[in-house]
N, C-alpha and C. Protein backbone atom coordinates (compact mmCIF):
# COMPACT_ATOMS: atom_id res chain seq x y z
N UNK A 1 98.87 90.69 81.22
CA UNK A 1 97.80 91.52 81.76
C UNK A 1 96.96 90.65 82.68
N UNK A 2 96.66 91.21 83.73
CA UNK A 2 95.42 90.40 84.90
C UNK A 2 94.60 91.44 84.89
N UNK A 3 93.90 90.75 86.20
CA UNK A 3 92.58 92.10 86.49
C UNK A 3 93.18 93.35 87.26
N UNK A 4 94.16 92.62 88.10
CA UNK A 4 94.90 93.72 89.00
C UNK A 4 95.26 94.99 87.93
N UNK A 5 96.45 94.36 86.97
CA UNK A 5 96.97 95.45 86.78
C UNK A 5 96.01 96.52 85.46
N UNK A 6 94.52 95.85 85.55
CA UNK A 6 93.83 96.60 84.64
C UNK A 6 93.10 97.32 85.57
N UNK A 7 92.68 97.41 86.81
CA UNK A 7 92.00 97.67 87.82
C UNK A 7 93.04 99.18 87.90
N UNK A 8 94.22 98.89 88.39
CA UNK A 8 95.15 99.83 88.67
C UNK A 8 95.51 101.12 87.47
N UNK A 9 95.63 100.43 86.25
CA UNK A 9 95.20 101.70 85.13
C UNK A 9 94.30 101.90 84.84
N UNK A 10 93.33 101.31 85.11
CA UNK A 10 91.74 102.34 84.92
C UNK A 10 91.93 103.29 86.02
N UNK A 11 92.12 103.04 87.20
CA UNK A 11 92.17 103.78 88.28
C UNK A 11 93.06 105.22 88.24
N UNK A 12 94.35 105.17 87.35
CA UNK A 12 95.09 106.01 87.21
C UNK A 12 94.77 106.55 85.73
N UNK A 13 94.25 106.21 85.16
CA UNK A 13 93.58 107.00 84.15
C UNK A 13 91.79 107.38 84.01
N UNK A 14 91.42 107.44 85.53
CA UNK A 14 90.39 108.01 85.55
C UNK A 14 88.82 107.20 85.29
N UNK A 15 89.36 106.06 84.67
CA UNK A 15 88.74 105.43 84.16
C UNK A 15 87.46 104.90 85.25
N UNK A 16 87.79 104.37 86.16
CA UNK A 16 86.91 103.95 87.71
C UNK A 16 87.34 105.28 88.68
N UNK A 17 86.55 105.39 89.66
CA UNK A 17 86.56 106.26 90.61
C UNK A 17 87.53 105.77 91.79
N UNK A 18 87.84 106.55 92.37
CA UNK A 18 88.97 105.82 92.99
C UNK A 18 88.46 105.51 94.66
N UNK A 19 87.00 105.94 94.70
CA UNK A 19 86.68 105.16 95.84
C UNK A 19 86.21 103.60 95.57
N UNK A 20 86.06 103.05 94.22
CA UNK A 20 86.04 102.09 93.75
C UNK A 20 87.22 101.10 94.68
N UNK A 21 88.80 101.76 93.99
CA UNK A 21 89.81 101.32 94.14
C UNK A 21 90.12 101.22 95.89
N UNK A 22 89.46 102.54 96.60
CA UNK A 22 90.07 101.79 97.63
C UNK A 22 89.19 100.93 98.74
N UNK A 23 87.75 100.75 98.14
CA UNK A 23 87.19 99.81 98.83
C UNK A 23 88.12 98.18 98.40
N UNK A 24 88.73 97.73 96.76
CA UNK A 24 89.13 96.95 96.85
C UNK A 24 90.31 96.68 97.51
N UNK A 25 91.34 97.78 97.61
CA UNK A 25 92.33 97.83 98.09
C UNK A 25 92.36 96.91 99.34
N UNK A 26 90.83 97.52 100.47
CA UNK A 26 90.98 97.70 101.83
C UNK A 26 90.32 96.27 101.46
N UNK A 27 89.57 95.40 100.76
CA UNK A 27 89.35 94.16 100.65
C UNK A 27 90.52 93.15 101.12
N UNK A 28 91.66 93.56 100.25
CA UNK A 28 92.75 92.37 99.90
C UNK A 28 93.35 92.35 101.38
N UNK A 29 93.87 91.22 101.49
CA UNK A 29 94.71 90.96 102.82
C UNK A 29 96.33 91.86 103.05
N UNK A 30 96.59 92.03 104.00
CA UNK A 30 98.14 92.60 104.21
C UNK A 30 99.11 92.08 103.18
N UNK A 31 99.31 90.45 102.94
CA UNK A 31 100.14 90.14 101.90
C UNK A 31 100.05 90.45 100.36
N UNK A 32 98.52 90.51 100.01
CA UNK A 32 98.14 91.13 99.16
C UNK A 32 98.36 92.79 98.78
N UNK A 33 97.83 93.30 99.86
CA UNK A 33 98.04 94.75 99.44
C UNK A 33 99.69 95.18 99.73
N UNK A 34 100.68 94.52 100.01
CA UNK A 34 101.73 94.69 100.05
C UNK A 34 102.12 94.47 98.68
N UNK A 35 101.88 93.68 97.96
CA UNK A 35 102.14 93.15 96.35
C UNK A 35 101.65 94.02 95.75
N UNK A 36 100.14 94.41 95.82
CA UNK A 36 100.20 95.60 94.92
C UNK A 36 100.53 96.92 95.12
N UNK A 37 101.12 97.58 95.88
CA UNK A 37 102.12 98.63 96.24
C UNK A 37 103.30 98.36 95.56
N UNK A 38 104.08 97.03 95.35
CA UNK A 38 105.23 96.83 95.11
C UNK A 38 105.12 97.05 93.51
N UNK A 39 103.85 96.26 92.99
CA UNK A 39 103.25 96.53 91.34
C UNK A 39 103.09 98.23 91.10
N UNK A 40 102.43 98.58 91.98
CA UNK A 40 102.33 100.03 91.54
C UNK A 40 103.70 100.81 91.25
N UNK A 41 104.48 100.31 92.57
CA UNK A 41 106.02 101.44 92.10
C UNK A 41 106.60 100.75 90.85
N UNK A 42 106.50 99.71 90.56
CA UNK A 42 107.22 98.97 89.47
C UNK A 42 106.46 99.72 88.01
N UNK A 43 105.10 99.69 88.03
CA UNK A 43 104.35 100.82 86.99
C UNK A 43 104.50 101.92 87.03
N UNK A 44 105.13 102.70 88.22
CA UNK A 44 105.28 103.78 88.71
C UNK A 44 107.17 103.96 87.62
N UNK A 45 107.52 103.59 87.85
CA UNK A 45 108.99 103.45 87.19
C UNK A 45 108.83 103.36 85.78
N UNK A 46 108.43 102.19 85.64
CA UNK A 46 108.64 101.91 84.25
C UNK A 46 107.49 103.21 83.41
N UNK A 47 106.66 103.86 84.44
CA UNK A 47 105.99 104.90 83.25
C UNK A 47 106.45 106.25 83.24
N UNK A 48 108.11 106.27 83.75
CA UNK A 48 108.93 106.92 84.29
C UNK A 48 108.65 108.09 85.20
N UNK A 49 108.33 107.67 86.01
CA UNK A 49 108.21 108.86 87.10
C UNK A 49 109.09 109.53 87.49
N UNK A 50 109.56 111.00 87.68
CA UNK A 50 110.11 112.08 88.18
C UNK A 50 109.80 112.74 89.95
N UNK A 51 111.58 113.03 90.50
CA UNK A 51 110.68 114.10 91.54
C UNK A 51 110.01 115.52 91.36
N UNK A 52 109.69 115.62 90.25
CA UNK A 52 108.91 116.50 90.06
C UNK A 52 107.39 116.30 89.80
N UNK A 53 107.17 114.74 90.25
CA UNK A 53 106.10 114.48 90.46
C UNK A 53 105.23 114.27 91.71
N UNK A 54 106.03 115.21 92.78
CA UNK A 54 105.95 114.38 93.79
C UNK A 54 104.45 115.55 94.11
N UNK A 55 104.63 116.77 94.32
CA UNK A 55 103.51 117.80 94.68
C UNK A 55 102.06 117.69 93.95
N UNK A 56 102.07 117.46 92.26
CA UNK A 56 100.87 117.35 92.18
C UNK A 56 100.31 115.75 92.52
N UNK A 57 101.07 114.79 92.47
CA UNK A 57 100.74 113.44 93.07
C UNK A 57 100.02 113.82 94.32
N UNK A 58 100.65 114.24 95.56
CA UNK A 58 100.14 114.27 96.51
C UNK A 58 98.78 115.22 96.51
N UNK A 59 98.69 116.20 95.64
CA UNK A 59 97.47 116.98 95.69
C UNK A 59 96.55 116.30 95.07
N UNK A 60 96.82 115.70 94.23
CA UNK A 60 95.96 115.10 93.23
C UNK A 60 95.18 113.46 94.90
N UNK A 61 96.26 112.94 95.09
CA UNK A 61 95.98 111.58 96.17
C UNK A 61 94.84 111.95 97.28
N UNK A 62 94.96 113.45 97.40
CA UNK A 62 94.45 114.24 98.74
C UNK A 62 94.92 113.85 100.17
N UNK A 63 96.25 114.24 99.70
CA UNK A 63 96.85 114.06 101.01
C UNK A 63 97.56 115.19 101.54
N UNK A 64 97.79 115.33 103.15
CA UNK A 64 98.09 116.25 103.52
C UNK A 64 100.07 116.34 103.18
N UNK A 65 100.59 117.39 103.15
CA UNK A 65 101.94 117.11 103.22
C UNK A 65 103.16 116.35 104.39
N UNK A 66 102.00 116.61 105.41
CA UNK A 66 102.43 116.02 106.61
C UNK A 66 102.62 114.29 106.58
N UNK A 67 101.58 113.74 105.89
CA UNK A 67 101.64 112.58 105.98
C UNK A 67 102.95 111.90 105.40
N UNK A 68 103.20 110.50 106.06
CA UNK A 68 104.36 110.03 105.74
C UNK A 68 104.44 109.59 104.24
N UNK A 69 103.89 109.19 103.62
CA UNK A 69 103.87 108.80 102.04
C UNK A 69 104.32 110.35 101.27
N UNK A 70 103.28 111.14 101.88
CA UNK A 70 104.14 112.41 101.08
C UNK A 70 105.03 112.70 101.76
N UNK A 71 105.51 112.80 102.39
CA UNK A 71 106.75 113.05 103.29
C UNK A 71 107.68 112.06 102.30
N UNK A 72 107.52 111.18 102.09
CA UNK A 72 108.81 109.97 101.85
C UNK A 72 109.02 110.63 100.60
N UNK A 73 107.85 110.99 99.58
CA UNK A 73 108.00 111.16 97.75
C UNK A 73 108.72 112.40 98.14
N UNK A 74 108.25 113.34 98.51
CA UNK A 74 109.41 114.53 98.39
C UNK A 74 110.90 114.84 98.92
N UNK A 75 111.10 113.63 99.52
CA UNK A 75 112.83 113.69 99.87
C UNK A 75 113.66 112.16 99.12
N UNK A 76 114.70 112.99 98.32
CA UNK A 76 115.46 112.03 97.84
C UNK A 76 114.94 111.36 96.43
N UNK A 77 115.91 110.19 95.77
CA UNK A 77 115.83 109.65 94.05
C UNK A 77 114.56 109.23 94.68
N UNK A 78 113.65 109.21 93.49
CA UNK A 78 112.40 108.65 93.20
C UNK A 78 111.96 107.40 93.38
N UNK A 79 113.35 106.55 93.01
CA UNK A 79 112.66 105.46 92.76
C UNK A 79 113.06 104.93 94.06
N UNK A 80 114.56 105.44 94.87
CA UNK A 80 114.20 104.88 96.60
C UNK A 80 113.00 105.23 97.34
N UNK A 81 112.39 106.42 97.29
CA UNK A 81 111.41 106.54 98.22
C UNK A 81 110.03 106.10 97.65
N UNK A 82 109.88 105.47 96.28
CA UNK A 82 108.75 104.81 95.94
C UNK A 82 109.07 103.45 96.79
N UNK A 83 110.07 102.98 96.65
CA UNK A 83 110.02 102.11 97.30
C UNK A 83 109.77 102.28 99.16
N UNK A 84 109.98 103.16 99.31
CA UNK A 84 110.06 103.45 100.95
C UNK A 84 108.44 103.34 101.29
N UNK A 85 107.41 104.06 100.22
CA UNK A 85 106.36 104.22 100.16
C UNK A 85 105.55 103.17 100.36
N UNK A 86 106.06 102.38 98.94
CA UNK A 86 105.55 100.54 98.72
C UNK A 86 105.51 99.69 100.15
N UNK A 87 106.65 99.94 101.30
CA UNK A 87 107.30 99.36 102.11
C UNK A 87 106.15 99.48 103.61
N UNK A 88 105.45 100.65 103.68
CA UNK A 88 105.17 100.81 104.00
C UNK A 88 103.91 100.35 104.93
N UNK A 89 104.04 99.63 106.31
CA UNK A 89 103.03 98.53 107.33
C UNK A 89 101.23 99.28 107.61
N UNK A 90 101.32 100.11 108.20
CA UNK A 90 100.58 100.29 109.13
C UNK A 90 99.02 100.45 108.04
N UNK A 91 97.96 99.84 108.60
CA UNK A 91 97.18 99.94 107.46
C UNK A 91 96.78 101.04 106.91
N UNK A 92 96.67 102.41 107.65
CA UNK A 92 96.05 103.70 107.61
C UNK A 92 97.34 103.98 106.03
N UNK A 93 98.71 103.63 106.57
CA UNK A 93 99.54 104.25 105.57
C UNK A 93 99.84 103.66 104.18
N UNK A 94 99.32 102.30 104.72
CA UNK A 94 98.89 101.73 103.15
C UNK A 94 97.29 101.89 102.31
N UNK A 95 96.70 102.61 102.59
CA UNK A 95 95.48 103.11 101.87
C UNK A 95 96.45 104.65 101.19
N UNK A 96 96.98 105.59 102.22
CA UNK A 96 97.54 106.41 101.63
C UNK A 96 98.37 106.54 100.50
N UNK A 97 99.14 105.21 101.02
CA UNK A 97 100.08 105.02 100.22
C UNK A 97 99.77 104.21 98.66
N UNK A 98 98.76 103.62 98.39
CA UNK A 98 97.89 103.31 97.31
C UNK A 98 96.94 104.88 96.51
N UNK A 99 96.71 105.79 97.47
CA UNK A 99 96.23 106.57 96.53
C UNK A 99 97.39 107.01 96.05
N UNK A 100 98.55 107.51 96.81
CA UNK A 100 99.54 108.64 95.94
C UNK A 100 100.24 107.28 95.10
N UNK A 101 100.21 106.75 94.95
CA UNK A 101 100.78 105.39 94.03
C UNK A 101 100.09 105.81 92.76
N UNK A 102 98.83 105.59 92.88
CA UNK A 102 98.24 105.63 91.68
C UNK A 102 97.93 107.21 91.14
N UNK A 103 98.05 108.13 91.91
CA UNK A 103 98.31 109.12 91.65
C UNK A 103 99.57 109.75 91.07
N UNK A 104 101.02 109.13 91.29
CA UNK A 104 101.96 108.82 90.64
C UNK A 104 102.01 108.50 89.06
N UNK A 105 101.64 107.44 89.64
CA UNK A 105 100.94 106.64 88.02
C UNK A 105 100.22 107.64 86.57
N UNK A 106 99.39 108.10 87.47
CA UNK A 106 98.26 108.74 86.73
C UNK A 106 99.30 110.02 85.80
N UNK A 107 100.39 110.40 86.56
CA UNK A 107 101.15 111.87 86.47
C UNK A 107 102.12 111.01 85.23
N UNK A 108 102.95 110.12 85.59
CA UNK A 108 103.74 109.65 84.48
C UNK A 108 102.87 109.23 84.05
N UNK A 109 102.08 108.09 83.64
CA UNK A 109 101.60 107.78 82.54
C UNK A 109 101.13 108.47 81.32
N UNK A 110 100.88 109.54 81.89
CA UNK A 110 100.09 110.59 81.44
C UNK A 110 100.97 111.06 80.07
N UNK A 111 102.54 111.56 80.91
CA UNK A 111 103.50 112.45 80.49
C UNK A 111 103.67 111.34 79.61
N UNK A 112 104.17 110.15 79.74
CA UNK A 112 104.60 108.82 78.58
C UNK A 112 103.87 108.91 77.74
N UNK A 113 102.65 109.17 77.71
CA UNK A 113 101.67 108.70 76.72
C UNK A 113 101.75 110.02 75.78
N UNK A 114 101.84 111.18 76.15
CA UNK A 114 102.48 112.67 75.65
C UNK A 114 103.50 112.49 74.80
N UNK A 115 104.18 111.95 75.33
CA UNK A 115 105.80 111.91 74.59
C UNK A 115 105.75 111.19 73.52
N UNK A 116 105.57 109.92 74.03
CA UNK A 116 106.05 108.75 72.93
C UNK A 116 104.78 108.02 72.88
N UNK A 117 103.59 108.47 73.01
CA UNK A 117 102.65 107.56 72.60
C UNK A 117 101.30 108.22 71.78
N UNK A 118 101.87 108.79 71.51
CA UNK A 118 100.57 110.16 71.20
C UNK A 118 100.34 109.44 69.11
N UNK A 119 101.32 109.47 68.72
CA UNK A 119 101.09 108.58 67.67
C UNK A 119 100.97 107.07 67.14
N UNK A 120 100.38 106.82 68.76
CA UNK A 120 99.81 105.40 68.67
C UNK A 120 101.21 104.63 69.41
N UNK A 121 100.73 103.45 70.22
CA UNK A 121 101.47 102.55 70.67
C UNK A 121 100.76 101.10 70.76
N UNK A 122 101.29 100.10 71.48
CA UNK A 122 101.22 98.57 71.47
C UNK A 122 101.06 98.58 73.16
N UNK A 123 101.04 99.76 74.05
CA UNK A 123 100.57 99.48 75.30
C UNK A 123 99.10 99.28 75.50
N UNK A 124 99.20 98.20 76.26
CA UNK A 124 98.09 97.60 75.96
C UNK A 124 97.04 98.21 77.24
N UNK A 125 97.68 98.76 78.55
CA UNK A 125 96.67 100.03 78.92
C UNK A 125 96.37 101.09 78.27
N UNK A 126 96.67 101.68 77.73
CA UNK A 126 97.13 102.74 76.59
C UNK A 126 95.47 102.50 75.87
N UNK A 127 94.68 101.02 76.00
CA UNK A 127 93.88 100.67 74.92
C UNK A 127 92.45 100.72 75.87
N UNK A 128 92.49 101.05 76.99
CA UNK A 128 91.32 100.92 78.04
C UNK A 128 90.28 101.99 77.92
N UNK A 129 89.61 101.36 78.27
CA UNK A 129 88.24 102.16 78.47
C UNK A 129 87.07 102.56 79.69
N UNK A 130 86.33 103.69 79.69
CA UNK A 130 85.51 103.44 80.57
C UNK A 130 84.93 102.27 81.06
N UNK A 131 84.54 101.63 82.23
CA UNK A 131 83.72 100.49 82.25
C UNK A 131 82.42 100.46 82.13
């Protein structure tokens, strides 16, 4: 556990506001915010995300459908176009692409924690709190 990846599940569980998240976002440098895009789809996976997550992600991110991040989540396996998402240069499309990330997040984690965590687990976001 770091600060990052506690920053990033508070953020997807509501916990901080997510204009919090993207003033830090827009802090970190290009090499930086490229790493945590790549962390997010990797949390994004492992908290098994579905394409059937792709519509309320994007509503939830507030993004238009037009945009390329939602554009990428709704065509094709999940876990290529998370990555297409992660991959993603231009700075405008990496702020976007950090909200529907964690908006992702927010949708599986959610469902994981439903399923198999509802009678307690050892995830140690799972254990967070308001700040």
């Amino acid at each position: 556990m770091n600060e990052r990846d506690v920053l990033l599940n508070e953020l997807a569980q509501g916990l901080r506001p997510m204009s919090e998240g993207i003033d830090w976002f827009d802090g970190l440098g290009q090499e930086a915010q490229t790493e945590t895009l790549l962390v997010l789809r990797h949390h994004c996976l492992q908290a098994r995300a579905v394409a059937e997550d792709a519509t309320e992600s994007i509503r939830r991110a507030g993004l238009r459908p037009t945009h390329t991040p939602a554009v990428l989540i709704s065509q094709g396996r999940i876990d290529g176009q998370l990555a297409k998402i992660a991959a993603l240069a231009p700075l405008d499309e990496r702020r976007k692409a950090f909200k529907l990330l964690i908006a992702v997040l927010a949708i599986a984690d959610a469902r994981r924690r439903d399923r198999f965590c509802s009678g307690g687990c050892s995830h140690w976001w799972h254990g967070l709190s308001a700040v």
